[in-house]
C-alpha atoms as a PDB file:
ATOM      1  CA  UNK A   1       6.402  17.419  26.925  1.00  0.00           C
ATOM      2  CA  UNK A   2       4.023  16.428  29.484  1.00  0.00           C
ATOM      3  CA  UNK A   3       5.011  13.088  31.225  1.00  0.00           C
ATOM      4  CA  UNK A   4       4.096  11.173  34.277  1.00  0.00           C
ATOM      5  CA  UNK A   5       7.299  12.205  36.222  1.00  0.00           C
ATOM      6  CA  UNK A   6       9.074   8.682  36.590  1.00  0.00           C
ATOM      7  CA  UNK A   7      11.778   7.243  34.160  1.00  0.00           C
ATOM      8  CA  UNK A   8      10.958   4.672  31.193  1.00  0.00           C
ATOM      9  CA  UNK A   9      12.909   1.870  31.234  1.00  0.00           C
ATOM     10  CA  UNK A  10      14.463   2.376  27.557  1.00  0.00           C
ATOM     11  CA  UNK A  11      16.768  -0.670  27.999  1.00  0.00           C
ATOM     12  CA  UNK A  12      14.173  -2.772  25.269  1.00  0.00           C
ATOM     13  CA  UNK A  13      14.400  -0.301  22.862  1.00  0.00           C
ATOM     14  CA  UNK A  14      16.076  -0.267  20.013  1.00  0.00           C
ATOM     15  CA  UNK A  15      19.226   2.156  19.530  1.00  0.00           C
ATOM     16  CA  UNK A  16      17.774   3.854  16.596  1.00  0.00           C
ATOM     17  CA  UNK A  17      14.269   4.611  18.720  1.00  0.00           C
ATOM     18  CA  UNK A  18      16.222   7.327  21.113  1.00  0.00           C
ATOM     19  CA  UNK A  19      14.873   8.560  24.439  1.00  0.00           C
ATOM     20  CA  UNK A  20      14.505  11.517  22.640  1.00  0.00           C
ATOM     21  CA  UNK A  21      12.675  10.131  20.088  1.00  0.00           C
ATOM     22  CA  UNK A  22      10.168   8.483  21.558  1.00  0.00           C
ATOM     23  CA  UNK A  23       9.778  11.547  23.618  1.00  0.00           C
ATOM     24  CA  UNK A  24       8.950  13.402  20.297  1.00  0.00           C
ATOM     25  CA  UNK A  25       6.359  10.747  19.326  1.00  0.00           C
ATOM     26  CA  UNK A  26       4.255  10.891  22.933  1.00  0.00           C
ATOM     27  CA  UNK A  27       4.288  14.284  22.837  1.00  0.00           C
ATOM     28  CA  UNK A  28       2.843  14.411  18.842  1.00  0.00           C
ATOM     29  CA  UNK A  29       0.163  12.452  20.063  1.00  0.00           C
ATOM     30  CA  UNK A  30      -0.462  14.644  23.322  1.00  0.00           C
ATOM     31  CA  UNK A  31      -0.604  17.456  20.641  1.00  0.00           C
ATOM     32  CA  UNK A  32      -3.276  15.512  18.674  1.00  0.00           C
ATOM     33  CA  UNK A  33      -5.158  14.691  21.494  1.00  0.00           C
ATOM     34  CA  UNK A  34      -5.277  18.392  23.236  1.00  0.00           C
ATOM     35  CA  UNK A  35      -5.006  20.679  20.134  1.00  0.00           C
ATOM     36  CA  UNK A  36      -6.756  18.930  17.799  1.00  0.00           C
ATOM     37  CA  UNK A  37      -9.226  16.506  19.997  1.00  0.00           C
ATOM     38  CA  UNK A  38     -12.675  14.802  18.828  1.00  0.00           C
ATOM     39  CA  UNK A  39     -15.318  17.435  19.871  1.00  0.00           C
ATOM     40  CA  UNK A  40     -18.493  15.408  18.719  1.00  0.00           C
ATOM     41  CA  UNK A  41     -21.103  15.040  21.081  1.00  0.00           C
ATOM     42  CA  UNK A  42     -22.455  11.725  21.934  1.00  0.00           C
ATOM     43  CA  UNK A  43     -26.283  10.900  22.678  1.00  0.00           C
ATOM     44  CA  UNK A  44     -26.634  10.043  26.177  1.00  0.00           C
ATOM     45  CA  UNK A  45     -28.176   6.740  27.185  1.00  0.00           C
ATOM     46  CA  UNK A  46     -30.762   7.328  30.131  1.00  0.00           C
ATOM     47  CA  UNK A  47     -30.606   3.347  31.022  1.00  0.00           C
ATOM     48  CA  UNK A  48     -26.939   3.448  31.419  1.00  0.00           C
ATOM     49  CA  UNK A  49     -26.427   6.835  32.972  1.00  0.00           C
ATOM     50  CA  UNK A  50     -24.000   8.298  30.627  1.00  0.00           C
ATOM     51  CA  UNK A  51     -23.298   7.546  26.736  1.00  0.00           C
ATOM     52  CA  UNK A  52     -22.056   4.178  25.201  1.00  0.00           C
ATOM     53  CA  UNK A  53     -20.210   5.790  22.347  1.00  0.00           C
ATOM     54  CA  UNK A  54     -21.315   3.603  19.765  1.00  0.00           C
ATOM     55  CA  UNK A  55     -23.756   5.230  17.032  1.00  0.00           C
ATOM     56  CA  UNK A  56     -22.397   8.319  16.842  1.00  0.00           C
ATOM     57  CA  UNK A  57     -20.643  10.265  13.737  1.00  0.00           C
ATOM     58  CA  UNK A  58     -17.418  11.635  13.742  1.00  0.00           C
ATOM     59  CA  UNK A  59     -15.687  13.348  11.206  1.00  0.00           C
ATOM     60  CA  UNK A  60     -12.650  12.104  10.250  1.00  0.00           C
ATOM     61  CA  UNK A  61      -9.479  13.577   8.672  1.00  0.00           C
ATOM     62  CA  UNK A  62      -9.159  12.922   4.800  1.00  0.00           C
ATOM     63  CA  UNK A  63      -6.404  10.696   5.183  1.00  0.00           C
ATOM     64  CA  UNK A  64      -5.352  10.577   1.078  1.00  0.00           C
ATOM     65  CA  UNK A  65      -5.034  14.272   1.692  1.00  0.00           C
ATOM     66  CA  UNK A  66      -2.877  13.912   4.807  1.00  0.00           C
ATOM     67  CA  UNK A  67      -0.901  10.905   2.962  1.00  0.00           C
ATOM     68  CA  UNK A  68      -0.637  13.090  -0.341  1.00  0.00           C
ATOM     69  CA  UNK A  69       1.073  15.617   1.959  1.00  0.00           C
ATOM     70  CA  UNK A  70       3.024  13.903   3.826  1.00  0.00           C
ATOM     71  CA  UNK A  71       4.806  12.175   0.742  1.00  0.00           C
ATOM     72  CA  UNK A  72       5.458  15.878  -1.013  1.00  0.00           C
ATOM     73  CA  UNK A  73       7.009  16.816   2.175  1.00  0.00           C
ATOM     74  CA  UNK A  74       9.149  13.947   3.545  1.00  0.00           C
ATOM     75  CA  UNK A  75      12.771  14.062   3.609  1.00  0.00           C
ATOM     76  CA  UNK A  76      15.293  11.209   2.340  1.00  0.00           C
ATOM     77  CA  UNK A  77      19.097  10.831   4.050  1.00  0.00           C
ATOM     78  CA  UNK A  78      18.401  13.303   6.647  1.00  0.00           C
ATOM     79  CA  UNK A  79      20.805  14.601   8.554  1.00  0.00           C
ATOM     80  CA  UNK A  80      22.356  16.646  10.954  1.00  0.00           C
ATOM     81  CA  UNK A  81      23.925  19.337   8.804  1.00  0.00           C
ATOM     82  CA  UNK A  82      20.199  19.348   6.501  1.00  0.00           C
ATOM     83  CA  UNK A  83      19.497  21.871   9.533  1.00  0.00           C
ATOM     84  CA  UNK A  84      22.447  23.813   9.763  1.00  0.00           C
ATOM     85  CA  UNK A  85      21.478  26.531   7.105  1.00  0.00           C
ATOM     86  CA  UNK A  86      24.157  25.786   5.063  1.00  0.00           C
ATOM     87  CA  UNK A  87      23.541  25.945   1.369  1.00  0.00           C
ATOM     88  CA  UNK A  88      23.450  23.427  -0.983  1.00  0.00           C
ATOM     89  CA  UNK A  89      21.979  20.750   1.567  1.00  0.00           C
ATOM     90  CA  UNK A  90      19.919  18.548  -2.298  1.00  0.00           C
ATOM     91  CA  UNK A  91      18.421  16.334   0.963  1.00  0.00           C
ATOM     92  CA  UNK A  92      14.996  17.418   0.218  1.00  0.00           C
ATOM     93  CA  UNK A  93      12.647  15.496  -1.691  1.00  0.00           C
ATOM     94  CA  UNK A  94      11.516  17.679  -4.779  1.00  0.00           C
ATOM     95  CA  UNK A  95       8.426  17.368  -6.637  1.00  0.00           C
END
């Protein structure tokens, strides 16, 4: 997980956001941001010597597509033993 090298003060955060939690959530959006960044190029603007960013079209994610997936796949009551490899773990939301 890339980081800036000095602690977060995790004293404001609530118990069930974990250190390690959060840390899973930064480094999701790292992930975004490097594997899957915004490649579009932007038109430059000779008065102001580099681009504005406004006017340009991006293509975005289909988002019903992502939700649609996301609710097939999410997982009620997790927990710890849903990973052990255990049998019989009925955790898993079935469609």
């Amino acid at each position: 997980m890339a980081t800036s090298g000095t602690d977060a003060d995790m004293s404001n955060v609530p118990h069930h956001a974990s250190p390690q939690h959060v840390g899973h959530c930064i480094d999701l959006l790292r992930n975004a941001l490097v594997c899957q960044p915004d490649l579009t190029l932007e038109v430059a603007n000779r008065n102001m010597h580099g681009v504005t960013g406004f006017g340009t079209e991006h293509m975005c994610a289909d988002w019903e597509k992502l939700v649609g997936w996301t609710e097939e796949w999410e997982l009620w009551e997790l927990k710890e033993t849903d990973f052990s490899g255990e049998e019989g773990s009925s955790k898993i939301k079935s469609s």
